[in-house]
N, C-alpha and C. Protein backbone atom coordinates (compact mmCIF):
# COMPACT_ATOMS: atom_id res chain seq x y z
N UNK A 1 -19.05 -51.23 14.54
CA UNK A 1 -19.03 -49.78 14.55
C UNK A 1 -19.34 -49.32 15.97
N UNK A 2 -18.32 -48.57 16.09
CA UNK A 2 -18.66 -48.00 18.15
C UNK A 2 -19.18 -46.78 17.85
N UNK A 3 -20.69 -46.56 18.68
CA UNK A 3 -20.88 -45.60 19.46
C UNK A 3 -21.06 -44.84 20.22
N UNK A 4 -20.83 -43.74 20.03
CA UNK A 4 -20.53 -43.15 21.60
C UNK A 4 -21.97 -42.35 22.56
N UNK A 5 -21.90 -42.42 23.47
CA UNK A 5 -23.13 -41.86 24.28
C UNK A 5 -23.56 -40.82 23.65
N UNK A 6 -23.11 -39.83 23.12
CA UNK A 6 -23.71 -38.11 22.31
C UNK A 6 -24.76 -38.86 21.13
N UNK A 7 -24.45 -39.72 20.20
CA UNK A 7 -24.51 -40.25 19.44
C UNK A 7 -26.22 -41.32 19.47
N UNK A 8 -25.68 -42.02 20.78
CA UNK A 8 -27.27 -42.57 21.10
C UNK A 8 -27.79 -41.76 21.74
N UNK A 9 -27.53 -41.06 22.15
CA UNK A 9 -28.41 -39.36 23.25
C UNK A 9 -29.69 -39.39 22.21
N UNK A 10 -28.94 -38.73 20.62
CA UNK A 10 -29.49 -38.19 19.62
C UNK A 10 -30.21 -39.28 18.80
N UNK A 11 -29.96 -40.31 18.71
CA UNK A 11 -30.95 -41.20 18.17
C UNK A 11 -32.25 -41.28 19.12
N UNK A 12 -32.15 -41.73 20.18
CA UNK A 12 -33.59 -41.82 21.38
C UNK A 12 -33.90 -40.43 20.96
N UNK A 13 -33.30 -39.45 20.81
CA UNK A 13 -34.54 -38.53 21.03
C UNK A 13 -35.54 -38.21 19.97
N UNK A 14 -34.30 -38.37 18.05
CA UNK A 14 -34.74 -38.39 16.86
C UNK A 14 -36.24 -39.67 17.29
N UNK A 15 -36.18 -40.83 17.44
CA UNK A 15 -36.97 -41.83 18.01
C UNK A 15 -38.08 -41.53 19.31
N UNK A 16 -37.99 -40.52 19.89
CA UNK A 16 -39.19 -40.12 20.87
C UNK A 16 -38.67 -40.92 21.65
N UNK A 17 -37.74 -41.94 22.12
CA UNK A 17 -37.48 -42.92 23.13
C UNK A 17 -36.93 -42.01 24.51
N UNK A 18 -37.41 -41.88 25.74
CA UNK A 18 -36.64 -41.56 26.51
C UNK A 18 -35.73 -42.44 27.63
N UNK A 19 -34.35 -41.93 27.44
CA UNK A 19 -33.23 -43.35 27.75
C UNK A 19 -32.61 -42.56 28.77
N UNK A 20 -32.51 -43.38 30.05
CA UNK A 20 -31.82 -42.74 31.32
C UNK A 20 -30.06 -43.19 30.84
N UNK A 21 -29.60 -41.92 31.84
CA UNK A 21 -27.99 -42.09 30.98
C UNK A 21 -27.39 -43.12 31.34
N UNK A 22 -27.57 -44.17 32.41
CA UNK A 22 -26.84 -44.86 32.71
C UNK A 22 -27.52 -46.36 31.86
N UNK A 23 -28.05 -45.85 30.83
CA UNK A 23 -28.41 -47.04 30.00
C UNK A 23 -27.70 -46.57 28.87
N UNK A 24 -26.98 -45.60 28.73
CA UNK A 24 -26.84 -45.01 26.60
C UNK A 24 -25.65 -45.98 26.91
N UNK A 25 -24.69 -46.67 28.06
CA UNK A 25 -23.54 -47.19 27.48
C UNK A 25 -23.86 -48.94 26.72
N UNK A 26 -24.89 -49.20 27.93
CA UNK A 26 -25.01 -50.39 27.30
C UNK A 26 -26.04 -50.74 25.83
N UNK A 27 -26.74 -49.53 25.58
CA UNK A 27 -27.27 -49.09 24.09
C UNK A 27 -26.97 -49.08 23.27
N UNK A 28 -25.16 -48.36 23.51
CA UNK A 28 -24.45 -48.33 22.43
C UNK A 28 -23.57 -49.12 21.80
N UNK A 29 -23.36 -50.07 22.83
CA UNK A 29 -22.90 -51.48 22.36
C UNK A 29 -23.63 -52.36 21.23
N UNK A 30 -25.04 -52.41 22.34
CA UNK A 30 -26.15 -53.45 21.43
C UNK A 30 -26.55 -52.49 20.24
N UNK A 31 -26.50 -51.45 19.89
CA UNK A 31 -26.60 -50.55 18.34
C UNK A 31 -25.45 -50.99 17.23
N UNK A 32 -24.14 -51.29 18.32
CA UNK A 32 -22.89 -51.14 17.57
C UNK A 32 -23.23 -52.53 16.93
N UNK A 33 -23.12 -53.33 17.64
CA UNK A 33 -23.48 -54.99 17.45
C UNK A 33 -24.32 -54.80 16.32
N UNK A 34 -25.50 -54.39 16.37
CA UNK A 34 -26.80 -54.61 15.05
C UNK A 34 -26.23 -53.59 13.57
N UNK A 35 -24.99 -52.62 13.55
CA UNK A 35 -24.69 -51.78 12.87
C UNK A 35 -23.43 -52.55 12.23
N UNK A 36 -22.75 -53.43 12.84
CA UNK A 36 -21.45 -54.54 12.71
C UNK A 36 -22.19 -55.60 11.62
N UNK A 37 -23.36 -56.23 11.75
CA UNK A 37 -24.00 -57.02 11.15
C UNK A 37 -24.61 -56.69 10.08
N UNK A 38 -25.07 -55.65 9.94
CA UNK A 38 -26.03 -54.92 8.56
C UNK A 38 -24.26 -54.52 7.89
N UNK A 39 -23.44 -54.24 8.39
CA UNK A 39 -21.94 -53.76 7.67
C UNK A 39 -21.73 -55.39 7.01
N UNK A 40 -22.42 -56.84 7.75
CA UNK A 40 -21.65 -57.82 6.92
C UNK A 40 -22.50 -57.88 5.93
N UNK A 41 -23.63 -57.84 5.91
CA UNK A 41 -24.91 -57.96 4.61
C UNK A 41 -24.06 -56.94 3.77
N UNK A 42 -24.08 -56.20 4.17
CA UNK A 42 -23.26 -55.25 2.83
C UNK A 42 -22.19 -55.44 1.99
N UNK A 43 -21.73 -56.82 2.78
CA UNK A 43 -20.22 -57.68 1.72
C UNK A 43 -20.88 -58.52 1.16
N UNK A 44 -21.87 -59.15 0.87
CA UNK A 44 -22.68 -59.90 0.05
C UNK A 44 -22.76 -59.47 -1.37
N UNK A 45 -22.35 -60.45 -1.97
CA UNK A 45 -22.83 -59.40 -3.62
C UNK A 45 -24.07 -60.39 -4.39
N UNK A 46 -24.71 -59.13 -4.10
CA UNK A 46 -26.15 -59.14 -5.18
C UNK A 46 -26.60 -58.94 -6.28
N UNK A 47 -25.26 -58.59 -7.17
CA UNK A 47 -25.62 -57.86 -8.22
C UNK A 47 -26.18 -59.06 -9.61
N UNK A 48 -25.97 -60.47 -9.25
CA UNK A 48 -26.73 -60.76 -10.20
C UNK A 48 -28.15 -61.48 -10.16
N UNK A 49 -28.51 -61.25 -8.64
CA UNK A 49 -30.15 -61.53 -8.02
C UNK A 49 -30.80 -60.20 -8.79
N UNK A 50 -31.98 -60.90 -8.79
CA UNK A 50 -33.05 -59.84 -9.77
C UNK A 50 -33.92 -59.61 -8.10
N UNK A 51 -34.80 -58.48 -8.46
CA UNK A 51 -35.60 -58.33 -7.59
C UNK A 51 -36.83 -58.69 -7.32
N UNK A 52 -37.48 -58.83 -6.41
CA UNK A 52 -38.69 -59.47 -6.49
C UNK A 52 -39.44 -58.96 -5.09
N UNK A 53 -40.65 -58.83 -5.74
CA UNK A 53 -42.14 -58.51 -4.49
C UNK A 53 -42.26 -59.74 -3.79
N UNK A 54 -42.23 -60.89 -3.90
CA UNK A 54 -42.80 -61.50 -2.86
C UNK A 54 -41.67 -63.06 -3.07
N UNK A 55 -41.88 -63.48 -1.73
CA UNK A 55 -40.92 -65.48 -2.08
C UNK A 55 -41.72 -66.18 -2.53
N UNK A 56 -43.01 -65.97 -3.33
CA UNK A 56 -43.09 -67.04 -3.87
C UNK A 56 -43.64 -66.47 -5.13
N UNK A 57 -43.42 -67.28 -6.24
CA UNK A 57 -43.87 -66.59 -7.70
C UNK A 57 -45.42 -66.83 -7.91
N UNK A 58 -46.20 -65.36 -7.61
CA UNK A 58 -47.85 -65.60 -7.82
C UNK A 58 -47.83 -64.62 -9.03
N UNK A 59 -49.40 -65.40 -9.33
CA UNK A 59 -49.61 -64.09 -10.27
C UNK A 59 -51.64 -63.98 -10.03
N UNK A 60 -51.45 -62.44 -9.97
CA UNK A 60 -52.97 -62.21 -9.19
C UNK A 60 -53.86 -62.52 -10.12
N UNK A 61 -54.87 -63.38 -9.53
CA UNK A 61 -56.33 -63.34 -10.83
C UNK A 61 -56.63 -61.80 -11.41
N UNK A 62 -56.97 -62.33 -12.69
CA UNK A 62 -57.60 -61.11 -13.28
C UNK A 62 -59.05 -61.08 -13.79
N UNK A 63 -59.94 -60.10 -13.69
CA UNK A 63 -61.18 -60.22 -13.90
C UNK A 63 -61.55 -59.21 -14.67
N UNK A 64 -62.48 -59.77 -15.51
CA UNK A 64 -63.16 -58.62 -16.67
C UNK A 64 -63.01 -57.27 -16.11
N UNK A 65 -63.11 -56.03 -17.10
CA UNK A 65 -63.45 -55.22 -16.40
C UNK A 65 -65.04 -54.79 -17.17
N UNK A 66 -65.97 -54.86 -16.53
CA UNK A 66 -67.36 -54.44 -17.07
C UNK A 66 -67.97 -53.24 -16.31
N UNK A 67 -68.25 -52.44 -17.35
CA UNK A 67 -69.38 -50.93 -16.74
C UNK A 67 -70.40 -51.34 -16.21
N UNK A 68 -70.88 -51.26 -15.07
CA UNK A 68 -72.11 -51.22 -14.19
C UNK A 68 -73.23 -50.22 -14.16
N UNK A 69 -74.02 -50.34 -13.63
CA UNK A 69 -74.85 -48.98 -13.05
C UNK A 69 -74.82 -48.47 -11.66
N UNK A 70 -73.67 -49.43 -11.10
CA UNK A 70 -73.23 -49.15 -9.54
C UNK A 70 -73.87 -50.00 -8.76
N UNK A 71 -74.00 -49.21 -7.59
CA UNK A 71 -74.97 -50.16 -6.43
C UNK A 71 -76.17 -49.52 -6.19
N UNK A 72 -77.08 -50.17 -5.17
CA UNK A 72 -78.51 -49.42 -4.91
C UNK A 72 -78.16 -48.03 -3.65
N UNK A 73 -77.96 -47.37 -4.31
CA UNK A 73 -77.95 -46.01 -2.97
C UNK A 73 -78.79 -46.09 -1.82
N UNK A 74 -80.41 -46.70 -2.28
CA UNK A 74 -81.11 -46.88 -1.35
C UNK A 74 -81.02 -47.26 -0.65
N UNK A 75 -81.16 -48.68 -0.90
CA UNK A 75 -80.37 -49.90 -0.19
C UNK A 75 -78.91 -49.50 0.92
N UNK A 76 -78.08 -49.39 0.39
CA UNK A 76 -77.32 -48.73 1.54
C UNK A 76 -77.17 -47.46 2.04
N UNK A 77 -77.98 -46.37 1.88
CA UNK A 77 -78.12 -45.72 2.77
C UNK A 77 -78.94 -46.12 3.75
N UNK A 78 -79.98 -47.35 3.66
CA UNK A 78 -81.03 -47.87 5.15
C UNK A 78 -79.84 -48.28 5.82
N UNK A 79 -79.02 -48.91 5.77
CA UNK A 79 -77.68 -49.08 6.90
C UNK A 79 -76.84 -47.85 7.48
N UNK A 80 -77.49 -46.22 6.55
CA UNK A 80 -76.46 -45.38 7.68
C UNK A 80 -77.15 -44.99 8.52
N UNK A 81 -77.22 -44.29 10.07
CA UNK A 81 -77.90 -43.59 10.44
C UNK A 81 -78.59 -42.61 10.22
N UNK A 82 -78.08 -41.68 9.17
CA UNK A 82 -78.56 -40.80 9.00
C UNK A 82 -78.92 -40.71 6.81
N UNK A 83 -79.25 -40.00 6.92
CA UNK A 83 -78.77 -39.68 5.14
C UNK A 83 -79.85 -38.67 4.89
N UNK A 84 -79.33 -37.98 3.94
CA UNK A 84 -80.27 -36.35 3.52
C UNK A 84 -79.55 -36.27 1.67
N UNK A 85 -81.02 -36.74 1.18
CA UNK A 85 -80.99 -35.93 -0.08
C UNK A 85 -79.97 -37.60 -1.34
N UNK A 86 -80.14 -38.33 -0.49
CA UNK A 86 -79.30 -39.62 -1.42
C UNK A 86 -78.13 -39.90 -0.64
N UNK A 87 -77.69 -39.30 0.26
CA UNK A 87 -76.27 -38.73 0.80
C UNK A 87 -76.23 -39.46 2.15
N UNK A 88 -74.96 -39.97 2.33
CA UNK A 88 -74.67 -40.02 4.18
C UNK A 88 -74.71 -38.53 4.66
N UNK A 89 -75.32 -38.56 5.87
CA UNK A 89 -75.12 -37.19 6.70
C UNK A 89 -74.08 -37.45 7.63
N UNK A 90 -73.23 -36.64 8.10
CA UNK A 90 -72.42 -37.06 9.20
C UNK A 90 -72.40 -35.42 9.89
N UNK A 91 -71.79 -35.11 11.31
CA UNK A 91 -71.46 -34.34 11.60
C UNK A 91 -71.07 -33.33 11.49
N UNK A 92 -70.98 -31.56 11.81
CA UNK A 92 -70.34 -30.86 10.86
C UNK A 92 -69.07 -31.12 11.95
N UNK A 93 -67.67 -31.34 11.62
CA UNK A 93 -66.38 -30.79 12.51
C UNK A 93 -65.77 -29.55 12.46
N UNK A 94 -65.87 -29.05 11.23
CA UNK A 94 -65.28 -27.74 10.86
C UNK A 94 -66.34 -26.85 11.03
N UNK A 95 -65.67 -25.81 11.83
CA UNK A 95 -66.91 -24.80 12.08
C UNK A 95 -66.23 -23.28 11.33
């Protein structure tokens, strides 16, 4: 697939990339090239591959689920700097 300099202008900029012009010709080659190749994946037929999360077949441990009484608040609030009232204190930002 060829494209033309207007074409990669507007991609670098959609992309934040800033591209001096005497680079969009040779850009648009190496785009065309990577746009030629994703066009051959697209002659592949997939339709009777199933889909799948990961290459290898796991399956995640599972663990009880049991009600607690939580953790010690105390206890980790001595690790924040600050704390007021049971609570982390932090900064106000919003004024």
């Amino acid at each position: 697939m060829a494209l033309d300099r207007d074409t990669v202008r507007r991609i670098a900029r959609l992309a934040r990339i800033k591209i001096k012009d005497e680079e969009l010709d040779h850009l648009a080659g190496e785009l065309g090239h990577i746009l030629s190749f994703v066009e051959q994946l697209n002659a592949v037929d997939t339709s009777n591959v199933e889909p799948m999360t990961s290459a290898v077949e796991v399956t995640l441990p599972m663990r009880e689920d049991v009600v607690t009484e939580g953790g010690d608040a105390e206890s980790i609030l001595r690790n924040a700097p600050a704390g007021v009232h049971g609570f982390f204190a932090v900064p106000k930002v919003v004024e």
